[in-house]
Protein backbone atom coordinates (compact mmCIF):
# COMPACT_ATOMS: atom_id res chain seq x y z
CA UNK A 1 0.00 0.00 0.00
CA UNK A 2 1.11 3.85 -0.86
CA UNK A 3 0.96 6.62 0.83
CA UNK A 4 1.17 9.74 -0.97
CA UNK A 5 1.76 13.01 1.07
CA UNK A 6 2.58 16.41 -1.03
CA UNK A 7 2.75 20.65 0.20
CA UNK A 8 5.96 21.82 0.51
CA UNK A 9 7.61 21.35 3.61
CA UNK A 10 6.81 23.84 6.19
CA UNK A 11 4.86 23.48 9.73
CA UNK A 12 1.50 24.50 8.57
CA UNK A 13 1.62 21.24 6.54
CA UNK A 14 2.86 18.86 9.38
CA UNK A 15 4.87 16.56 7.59
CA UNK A 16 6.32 15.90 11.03
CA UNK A 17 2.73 14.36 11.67
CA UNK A 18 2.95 12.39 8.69
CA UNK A 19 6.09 10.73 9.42
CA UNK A 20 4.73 10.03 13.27
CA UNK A 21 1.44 8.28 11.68
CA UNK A 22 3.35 6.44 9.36
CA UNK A 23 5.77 5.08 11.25
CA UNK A 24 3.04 3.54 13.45
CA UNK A 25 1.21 2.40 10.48
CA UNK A 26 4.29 0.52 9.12
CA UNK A 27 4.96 -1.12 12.08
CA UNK A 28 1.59 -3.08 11.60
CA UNK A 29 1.77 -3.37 7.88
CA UNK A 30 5.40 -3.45 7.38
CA UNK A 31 4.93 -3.98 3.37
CA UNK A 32 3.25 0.26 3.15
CA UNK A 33 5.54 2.68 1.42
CA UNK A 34 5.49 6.87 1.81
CA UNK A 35 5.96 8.76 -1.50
CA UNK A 36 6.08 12.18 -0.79
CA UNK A 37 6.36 15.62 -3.04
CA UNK A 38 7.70 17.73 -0.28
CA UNK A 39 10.05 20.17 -2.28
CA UNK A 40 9.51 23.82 -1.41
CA UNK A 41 11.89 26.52 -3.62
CA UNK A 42 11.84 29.13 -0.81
CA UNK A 43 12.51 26.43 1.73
CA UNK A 44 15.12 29.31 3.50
CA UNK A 45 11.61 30.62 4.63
CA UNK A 46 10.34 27.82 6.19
CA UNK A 47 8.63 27.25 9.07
CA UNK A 48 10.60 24.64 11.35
CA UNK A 49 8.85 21.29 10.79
CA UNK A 50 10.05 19.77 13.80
CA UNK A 51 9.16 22.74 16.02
CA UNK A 52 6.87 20.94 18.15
CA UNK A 53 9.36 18.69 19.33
CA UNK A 54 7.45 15.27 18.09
CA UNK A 55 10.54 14.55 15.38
CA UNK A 56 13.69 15.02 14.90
CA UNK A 57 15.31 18.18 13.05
CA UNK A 58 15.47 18.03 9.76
CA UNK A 59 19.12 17.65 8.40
CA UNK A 60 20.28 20.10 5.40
CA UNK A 61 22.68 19.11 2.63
CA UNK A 62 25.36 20.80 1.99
CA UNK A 63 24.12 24.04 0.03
CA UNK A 64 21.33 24.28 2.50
CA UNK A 65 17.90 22.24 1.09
CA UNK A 66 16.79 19.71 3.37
CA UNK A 67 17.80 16.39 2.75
CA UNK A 68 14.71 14.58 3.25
CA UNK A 69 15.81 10.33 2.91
CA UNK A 70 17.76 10.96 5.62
CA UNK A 71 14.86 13.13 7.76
CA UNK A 72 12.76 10.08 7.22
CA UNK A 73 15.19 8.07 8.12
CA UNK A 74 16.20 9.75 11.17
CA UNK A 75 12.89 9.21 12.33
CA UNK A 76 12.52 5.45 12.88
CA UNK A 77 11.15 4.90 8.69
CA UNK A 78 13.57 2.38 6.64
CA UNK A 79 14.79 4.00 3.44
CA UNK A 80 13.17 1.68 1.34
CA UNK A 81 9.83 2.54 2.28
CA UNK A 82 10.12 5.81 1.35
CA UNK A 83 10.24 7.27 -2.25
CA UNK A 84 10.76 10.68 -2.58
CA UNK A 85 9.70 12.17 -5.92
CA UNK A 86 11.92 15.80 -5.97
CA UNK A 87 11.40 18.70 -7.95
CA UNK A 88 8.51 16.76 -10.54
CA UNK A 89 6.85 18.89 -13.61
CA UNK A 90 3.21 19.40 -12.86
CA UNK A 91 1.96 17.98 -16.26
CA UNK A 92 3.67 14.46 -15.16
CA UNK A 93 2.23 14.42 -11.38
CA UNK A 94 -1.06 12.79 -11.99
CA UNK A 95 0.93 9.74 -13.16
CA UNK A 96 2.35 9.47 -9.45
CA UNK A 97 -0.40 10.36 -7.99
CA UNK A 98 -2.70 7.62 -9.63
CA UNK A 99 -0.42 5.06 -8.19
CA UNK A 100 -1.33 6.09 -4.76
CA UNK A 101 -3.67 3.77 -2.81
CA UNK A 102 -4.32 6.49 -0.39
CA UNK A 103 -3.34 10.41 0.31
CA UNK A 104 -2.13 11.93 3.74
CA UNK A 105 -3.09 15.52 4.67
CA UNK A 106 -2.98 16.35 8.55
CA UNK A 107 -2.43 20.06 7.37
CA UNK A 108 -2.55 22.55 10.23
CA UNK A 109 -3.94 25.50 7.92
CA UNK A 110 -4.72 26.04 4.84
CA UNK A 111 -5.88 29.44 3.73
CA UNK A 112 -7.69 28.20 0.10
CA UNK A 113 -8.56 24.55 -0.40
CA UNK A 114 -5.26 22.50 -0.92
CA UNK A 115 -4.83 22.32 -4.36
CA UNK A 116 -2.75 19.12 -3.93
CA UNK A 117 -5.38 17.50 -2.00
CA UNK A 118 -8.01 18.55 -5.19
CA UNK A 119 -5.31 17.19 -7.54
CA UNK A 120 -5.27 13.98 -5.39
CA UNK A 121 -9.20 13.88 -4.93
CA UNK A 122 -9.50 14.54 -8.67
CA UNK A 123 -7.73 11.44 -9.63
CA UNK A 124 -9.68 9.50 -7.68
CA UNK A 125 -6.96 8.45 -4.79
CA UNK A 126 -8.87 8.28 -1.77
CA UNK A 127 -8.11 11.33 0.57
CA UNK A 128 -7.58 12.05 4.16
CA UNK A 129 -7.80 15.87 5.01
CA UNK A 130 -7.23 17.40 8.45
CA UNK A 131 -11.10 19.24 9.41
CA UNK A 132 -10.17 22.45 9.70
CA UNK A 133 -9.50 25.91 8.07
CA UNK A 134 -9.66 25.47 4.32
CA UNK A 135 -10.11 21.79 4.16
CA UNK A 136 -13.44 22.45 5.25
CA UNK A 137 -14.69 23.84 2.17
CA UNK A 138 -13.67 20.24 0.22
CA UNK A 139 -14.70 17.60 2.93
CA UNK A 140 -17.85 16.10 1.75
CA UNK A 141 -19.79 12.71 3.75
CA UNK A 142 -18.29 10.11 1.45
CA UNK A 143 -15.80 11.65 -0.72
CA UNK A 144 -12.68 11.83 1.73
CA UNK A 145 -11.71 10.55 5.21
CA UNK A 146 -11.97 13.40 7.32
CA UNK A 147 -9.49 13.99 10.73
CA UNK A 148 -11.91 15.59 13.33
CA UNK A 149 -10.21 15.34 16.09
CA UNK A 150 -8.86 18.86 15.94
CA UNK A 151 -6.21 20.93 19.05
CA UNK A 152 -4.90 23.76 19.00
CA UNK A 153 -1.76 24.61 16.84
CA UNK A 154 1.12 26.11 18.74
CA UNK A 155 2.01 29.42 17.21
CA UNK A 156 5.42 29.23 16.10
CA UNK A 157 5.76 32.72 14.44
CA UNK A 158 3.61 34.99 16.93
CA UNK A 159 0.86 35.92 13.86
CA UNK A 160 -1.79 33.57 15.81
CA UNK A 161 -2.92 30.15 14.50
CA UNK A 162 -6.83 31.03 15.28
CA UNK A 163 -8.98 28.50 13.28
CA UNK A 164 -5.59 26.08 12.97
CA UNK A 165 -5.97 22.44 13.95
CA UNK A 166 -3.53 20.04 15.62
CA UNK A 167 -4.55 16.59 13.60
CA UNK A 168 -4.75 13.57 16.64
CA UNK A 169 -2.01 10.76 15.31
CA UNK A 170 -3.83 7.78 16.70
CA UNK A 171 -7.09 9.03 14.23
CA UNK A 172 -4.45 10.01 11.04
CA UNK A 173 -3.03 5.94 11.91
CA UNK A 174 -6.53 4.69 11.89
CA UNK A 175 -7.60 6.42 8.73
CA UNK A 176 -6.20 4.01 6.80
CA UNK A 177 -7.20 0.88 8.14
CA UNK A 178 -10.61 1.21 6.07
CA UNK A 179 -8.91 1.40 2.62
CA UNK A 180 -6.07 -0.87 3.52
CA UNK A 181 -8.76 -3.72 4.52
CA UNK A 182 -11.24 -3.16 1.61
CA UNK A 183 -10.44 -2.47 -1.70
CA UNK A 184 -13.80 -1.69 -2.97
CA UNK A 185 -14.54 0.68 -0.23
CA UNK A 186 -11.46 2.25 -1.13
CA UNK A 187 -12.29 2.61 -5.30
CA UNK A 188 -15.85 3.75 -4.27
CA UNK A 189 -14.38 6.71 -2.00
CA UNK A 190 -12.00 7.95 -5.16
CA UNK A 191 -14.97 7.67 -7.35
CA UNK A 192 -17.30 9.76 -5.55
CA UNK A 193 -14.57 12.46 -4.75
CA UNK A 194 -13.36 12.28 -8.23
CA UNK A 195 -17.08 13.17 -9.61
CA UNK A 196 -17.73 15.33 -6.77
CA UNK A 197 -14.08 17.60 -8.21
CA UNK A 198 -15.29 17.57 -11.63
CA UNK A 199 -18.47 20.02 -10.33
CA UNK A 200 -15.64 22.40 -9.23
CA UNK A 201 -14.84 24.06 -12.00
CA UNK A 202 -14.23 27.64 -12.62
CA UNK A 203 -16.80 29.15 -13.79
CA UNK A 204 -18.82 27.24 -10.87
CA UNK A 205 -17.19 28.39 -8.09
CA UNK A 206 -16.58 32.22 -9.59
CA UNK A 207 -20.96 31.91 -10.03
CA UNK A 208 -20.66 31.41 -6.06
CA UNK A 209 -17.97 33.58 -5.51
CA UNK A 210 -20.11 36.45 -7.48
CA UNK A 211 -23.29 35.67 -4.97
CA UNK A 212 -21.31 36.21 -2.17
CA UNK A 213 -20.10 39.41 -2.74
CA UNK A 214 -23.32 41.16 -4.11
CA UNK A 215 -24.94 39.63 -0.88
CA UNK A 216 -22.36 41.84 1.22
């Protein structure tokens, strides 16, 4: 079974929460593998990932990017169950992401709607989204897996992190467990989000976005 997790890396998309709930997941199902799209060009800018203490730092290579095998590594994961994709054209990630038996996001904010959770929904890869902030405009009954169990976020940078959401690791490792035991369920889940993306198009949501500010 693969994971796929993508956003670049930063602390509002808690890849550090991702590696915690994987790791636990792998130790019951040894055979799972994380592919991840975690490359972030302004990665000097980042957020520390590991600023809630739950992983280890992230190590740097030498001309400063993060060096991510060895993060993953570092944190209890065996190298070969991890793939990471780099620095991948966007016309050629649908081909990776269609391989994926299931998507990860635990994101602690997200000011629009994920676009890399759409892509992922959109392709028909079943989806689990952290409820909270912009997520919540995407979660549907029956088109994703949906994280309720929602803390606070620690404020790292002192702007505020109201409307943020801690995801709960024990709920992101069970998530899972319902596509990993049934197939079908699983191919059902990526349908209906799949269809459900396709009503999302542009001039659909502009329509909405043109109601709501003549009703202001």
């Amino acid at each position: 079974m693969s994971f796929f997790s993508g956003g670049k890396l930063e602390y509002r998309k808690a890849q550090d929460l991702v590696l915690l709930a994987f790791r636990a997941f792998h130790s019951r199902h040894p055979e799972a593998v994380l592919v991840t799209a975690w490359h972030n060009i302004w990665y000097r800018r980042s957020t520390p990932v590991n600023v809630a203490g739950t992983v280890s730092p992230v190590p740097l290579k030498a001309d400063g990017r993060p060096d991510m095998p060895a993060w993953v590594e570092n944190n209890g994961i065996p190298g070969d169950r991890f793939f990471d994709l780099g620095p991948v054209p966007n016309h050629r990630i649908p081909t990776w992401l269609r391989k994926a038996d299931v998507a990860i996001f635990p994101n602690r904010c997200e000011a629009g709607t994920n676009l890399v959770a759409m892509e992922c929904m959109a392709c028909g890869v079943p989806t689990i989204l952290s409820a909270n902030t912009g997520h919540l405009d995407i979660i549907r009954e029956g088109i994703c897996l949906p994280l309720h169990r929602q803390r606070t976020a620690i404020d790292v940078t002192g702007d505020g992190t109201e409307g943020w959401g801690e995801s709960d690791v024990d709920e992101l490792v069970e998530a899972p467990e319902p596509i990993w035991q049934d197939r079908r369920t699983a191919s059902e889940i990526g349908a209906r989000a799949a269809a459900h993306l396709q009503t999302m198009t542009w001039s659909t949501q502009l329509e909405k976005l043109k109601i709501v500010l003549l009703s202001v």
